[in-house]
C-alpha atoms as a PDB file:
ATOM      1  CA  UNK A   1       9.868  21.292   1.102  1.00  0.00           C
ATOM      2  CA  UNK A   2       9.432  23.086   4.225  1.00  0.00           C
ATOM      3  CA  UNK A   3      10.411  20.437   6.484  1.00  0.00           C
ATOM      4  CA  UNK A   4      13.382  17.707   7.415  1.00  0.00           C
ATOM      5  CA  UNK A   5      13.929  14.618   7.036  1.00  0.00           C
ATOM      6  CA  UNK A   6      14.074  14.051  10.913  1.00  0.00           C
ATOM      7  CA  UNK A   7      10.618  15.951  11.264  1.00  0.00           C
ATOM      8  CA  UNK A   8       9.278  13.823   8.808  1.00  0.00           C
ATOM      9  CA  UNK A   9      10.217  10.755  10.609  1.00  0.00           C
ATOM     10  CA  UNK A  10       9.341  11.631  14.262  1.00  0.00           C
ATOM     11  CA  UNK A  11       5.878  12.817  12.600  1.00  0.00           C
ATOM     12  CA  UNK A  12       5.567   9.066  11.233  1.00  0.00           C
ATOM     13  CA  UNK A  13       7.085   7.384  14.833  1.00  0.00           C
ATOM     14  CA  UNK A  14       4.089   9.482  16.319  1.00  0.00           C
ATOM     15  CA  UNK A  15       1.864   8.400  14.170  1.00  0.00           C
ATOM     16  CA  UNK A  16       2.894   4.675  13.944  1.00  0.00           C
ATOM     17  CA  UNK A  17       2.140   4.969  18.405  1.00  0.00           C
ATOM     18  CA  UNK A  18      -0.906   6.079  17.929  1.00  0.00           C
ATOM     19  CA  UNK A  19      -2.342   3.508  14.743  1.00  0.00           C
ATOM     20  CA  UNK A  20       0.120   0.654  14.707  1.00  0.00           C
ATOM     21  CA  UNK A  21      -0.850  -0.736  11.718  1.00  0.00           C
ATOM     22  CA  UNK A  22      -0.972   2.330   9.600  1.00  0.00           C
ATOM     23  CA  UNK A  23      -0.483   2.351   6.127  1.00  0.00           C
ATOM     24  CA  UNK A  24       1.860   4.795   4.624  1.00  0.00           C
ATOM     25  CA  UNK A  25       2.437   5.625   0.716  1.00  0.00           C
ATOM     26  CA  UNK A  26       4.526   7.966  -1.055  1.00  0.00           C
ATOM     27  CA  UNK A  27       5.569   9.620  -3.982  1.00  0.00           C
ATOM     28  CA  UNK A  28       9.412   9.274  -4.986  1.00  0.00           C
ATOM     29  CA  UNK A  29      11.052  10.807  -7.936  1.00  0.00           C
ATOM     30  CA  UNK A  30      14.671   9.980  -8.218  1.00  0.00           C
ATOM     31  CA  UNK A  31      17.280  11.451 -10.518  1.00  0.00           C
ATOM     32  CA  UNK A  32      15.994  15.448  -9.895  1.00  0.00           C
ATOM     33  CA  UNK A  33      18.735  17.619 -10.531  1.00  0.00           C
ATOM     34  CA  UNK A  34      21.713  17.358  -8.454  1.00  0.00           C
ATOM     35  CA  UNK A  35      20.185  14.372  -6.600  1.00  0.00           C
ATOM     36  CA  UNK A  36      24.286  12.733  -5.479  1.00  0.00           C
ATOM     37  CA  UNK A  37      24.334   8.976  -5.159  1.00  0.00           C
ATOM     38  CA  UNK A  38      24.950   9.479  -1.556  1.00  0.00           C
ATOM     39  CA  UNK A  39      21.075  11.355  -1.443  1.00  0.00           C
ATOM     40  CA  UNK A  40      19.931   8.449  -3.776  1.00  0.00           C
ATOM     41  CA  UNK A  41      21.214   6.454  -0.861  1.00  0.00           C
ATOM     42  CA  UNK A  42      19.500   8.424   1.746  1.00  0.00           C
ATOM     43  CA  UNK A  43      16.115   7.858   0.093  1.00  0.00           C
ATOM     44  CA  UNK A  44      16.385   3.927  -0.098  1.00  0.00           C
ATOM     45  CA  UNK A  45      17.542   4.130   3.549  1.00  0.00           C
ATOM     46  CA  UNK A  46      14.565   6.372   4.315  1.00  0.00           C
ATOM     47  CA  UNK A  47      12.219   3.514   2.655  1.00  0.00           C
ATOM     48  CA  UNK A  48      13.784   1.201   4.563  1.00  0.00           C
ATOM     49  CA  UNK A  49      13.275   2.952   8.044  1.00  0.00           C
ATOM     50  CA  UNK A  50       9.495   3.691   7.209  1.00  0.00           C
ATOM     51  CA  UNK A  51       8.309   0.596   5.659  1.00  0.00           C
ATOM     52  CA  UNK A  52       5.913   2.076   3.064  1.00  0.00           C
ATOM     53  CA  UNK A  53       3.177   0.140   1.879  1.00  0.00           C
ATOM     54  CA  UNK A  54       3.132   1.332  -1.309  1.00  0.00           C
ATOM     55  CA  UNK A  55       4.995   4.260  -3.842  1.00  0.00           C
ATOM     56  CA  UNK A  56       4.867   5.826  -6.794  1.00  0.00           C
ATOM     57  CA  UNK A  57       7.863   5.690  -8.296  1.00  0.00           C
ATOM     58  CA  UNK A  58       9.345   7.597 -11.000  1.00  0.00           C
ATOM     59  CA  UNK A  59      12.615   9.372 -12.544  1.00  0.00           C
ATOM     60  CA  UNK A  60      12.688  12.840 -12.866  1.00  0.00           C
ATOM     61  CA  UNK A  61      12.045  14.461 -16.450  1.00  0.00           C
ATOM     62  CA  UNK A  62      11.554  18.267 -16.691  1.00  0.00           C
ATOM     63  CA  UNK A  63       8.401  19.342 -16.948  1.00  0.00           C
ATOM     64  CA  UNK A  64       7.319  23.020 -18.285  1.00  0.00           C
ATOM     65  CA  UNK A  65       6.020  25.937 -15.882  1.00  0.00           C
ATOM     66  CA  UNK A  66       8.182  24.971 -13.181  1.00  0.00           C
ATOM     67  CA  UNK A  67      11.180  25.938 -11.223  1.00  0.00           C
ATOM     68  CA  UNK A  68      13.134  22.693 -12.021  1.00  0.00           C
ATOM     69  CA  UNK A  69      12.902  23.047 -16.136  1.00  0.00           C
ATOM     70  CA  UNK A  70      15.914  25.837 -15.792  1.00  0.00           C
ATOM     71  CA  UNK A  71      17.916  23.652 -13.445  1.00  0.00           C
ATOM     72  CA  UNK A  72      20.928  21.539 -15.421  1.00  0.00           C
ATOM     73  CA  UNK A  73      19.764  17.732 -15.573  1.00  0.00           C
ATOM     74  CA  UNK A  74      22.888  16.809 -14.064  1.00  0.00           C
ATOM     75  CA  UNK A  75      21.811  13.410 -13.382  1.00  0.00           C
ATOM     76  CA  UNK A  76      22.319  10.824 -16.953  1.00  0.00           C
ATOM     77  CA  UNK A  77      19.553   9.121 -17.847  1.00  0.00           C
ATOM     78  CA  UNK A  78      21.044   5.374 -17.789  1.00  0.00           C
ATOM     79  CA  UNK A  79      22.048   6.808 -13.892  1.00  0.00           C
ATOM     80  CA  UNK A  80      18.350   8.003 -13.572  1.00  0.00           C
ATOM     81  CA  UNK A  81      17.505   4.169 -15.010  1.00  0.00           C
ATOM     82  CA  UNK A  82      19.313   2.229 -12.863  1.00  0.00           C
ATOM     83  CA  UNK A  83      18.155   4.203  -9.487  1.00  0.00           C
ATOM     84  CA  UNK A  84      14.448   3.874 -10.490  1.00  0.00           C
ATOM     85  CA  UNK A  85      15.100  -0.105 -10.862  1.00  0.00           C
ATOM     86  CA  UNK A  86      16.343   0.005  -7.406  1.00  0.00           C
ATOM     87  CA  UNK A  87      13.786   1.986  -6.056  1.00  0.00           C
ATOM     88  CA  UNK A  88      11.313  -0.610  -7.585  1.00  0.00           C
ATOM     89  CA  UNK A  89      13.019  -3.815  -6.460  1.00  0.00           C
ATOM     90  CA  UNK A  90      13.104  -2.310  -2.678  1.00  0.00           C
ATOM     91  CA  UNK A  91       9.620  -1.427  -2.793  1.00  0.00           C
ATOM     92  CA  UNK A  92       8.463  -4.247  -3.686  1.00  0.00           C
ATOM     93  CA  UNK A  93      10.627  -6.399  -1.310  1.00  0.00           C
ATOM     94  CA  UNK A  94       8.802  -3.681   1.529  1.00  0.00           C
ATOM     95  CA  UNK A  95       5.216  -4.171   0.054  1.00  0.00           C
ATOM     96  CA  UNK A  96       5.891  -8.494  -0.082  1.00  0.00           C
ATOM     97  CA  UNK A  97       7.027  -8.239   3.840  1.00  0.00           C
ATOM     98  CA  UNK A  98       4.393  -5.932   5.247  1.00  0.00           C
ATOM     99  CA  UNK A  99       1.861  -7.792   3.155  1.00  0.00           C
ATOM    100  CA  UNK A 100       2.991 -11.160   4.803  1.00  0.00           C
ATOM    101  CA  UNK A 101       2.136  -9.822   8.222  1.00  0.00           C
ATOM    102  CA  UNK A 102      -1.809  -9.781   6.699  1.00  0.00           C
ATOM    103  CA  UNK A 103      -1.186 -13.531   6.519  1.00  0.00           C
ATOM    104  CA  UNK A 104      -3.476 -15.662   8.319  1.00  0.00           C
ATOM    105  CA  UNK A 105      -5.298 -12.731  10.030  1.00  0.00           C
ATOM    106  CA  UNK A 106      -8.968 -11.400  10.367  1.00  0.00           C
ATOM    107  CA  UNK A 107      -9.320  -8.043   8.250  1.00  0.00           C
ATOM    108  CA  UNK A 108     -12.464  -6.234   7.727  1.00  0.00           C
ATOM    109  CA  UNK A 109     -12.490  -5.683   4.108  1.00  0.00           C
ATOM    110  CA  UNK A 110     -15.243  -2.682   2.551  1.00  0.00           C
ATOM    111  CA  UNK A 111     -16.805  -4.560  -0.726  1.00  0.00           C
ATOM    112  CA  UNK A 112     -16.028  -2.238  -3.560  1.00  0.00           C
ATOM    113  CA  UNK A 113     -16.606  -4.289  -6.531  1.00  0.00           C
ATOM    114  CA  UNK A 114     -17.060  -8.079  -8.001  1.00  0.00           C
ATOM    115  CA  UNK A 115     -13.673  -9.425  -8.520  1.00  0.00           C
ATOM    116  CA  UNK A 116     -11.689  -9.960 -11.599  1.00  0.00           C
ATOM    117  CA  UNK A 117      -9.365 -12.019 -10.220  1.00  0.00           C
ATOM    118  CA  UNK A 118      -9.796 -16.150 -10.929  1.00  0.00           C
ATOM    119  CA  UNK A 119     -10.480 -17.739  -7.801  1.00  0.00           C
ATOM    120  CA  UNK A 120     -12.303 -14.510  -5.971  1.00  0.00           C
ATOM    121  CA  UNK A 121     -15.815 -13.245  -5.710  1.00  0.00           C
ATOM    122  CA  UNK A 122     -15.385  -9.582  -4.335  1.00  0.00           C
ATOM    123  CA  UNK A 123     -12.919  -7.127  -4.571  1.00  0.00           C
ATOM    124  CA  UNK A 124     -12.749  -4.361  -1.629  1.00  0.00           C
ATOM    125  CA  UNK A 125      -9.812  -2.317   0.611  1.00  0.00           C
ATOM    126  CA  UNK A 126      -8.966  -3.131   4.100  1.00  0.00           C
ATOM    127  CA  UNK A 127      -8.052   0.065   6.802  1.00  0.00           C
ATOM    128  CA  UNK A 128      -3.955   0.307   5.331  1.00  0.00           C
ATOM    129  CA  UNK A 129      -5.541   0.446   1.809  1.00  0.00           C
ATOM    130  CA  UNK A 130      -4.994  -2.862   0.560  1.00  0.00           C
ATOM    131  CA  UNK A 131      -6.840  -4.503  -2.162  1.00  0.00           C
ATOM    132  CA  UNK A 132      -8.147  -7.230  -1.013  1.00  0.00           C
ATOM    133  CA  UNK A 133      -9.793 -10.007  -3.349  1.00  0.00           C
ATOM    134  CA  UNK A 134     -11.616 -12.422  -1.469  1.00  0.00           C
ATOM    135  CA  UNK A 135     -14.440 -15.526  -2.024  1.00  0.00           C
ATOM    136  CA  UNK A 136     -17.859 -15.184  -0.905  1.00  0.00           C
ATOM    137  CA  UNK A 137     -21.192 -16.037  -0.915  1.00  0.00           C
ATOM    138  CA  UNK A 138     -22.839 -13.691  -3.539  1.00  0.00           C
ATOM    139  CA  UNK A 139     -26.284 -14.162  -2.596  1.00  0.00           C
ATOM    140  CA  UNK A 140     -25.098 -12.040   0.973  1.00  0.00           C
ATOM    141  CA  UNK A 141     -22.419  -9.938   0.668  1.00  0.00           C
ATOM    142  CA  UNK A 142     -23.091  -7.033  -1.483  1.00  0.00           C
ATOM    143  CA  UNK A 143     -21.411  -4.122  -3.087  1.00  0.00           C
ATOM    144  CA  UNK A 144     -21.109  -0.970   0.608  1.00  0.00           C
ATOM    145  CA  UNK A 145     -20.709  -4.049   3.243  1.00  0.00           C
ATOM    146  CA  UNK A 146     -17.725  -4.574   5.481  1.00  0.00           C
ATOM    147  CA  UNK A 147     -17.122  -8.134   5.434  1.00  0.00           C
ATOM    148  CA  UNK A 148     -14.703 -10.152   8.176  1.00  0.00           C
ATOM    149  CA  UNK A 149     -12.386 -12.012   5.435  1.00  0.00           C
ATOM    150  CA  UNK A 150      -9.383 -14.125   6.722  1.00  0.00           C
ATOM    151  CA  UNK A 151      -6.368 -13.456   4.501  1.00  0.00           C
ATOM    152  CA  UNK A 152      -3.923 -16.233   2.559  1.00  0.00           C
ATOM    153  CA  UNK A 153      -1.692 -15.490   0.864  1.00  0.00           C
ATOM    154  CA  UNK A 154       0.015 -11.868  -0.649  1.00  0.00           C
ATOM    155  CA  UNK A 155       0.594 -10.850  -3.915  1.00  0.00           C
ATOM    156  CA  UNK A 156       2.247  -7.043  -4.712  1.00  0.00           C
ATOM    157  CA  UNK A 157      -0.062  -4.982  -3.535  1.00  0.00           C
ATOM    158  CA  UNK A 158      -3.166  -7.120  -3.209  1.00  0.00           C
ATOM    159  CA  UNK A 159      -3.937  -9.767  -0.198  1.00  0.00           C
ATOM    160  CA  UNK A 160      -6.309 -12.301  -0.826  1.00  0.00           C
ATOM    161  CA  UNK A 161      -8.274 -14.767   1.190  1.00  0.00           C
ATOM    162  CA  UNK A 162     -11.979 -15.920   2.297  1.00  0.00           C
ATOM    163  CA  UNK A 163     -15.322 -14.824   4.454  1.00  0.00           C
ATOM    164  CA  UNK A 164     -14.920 -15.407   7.616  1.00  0.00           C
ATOM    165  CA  UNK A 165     -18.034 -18.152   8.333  1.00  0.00           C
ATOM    166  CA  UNK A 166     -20.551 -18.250  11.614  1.00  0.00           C
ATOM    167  CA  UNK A 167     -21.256 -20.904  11.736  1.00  0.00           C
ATOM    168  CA  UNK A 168     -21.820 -24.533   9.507  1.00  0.00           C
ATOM    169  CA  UNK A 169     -24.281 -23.072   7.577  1.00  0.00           C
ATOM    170  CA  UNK A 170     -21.625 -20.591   5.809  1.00  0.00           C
ATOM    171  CA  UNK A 171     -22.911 -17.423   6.470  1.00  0.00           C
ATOM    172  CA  UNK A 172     -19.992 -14.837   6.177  1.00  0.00           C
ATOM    173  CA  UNK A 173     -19.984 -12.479   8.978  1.00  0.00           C
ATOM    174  CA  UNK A 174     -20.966  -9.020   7.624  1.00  0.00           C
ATOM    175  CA  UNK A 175     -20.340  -5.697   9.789  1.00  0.00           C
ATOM    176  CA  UNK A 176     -22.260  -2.756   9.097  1.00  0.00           C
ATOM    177  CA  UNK A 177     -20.245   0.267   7.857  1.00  0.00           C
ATOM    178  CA  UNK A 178     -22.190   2.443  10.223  1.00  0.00           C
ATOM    179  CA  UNK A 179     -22.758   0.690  13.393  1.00  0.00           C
ATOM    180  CA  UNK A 180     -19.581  -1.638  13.369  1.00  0.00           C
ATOM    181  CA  UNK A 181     -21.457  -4.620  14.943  1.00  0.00           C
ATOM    182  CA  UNK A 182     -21.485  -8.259  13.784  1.00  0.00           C
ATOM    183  CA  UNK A 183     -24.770  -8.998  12.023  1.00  0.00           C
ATOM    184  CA  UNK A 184     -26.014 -12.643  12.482  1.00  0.00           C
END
């Protein structure tokens, strides 16, 4: 890579000023050739610092057509293993505490699909990416909308929660995707 790690980071810290709530994901491949447990370190400290939503995690195999296949595999695969199980457990200790801070807020949630999930009626992604699986009134919310949904509770990668109502008649509170305005 072309860049440093301190680059990296201030180019996140800017970011992060400018959309506070961003959500960040990565790719992270531990175990590449001549990764030291002291650089193994480095990257969980990284995580730590940035607070990714979300990664893709995986250890490092060679792959054909590429510069790494003629480097040694210097790293043993039980080593390789255990650093990907790491990797895993911190991200999802990250991903459980960022999605907590969803918790009891107002999201606006784009409807992407009926949900799956027992106990929810759509299925959509909030701005950081999130799926979000939330009830509703099927006769109107449909499949494009952006729907106010209050969330309750976190699970990995996936908040869940309800319509926000108008009013006693339980209307959910649809905005536009174009206009961003409440519709009543």
């Amino acid at each position: 890579r072309m860049h440093t790690i301190e680059e990296y980071i201030s180019i996140i810290e800017e970011l992060k000023t400018v959309v506070p709530d961003i959500g960040l994901s990565t790719d992270i491949i531990v175990g590449y050739p001549g990764e030291s447990e002291s650089e193994f370190e480095d990257t969980l400290a990284l995580m730590k610092k940035i607070k990714f939503n979300n990664s893709y995690m995986f250890s490092y195999s060679s792959r054909p057509n590429t510069p790494a296949q003629d480097f040694p595999d210097s790293v043993p695969q039980l080593v390789k293993s255990t650093r990907l199980q790491r990797t895993i457990e911190l991200q999802k200790r990250l991903t459980l505490e960022q999605g907590k801070k969803f918790i009891g807020k107002e999201v606006d949630v784009l409807v992407e699909s009926e949900s799956f999930k027992l106990g929810a009626d759509f299925r959509g992604r909030n701005a950081q990416y999130w799926s979000v699986n939330f009830t509703g009134d099927k006769r109107l919310i449909g499949l494009g909308d952006m729907v106010k949904v209050i969330v309750e509770e976190t699970s990995g990668h996936m908040l869940k929660g309800r319509s926000v109502l108008l009013s006693k008649n339980e209307k959910p509170m649809v905005v536009e995707s174009k206009a961003a305005v409440s519709v009543g």
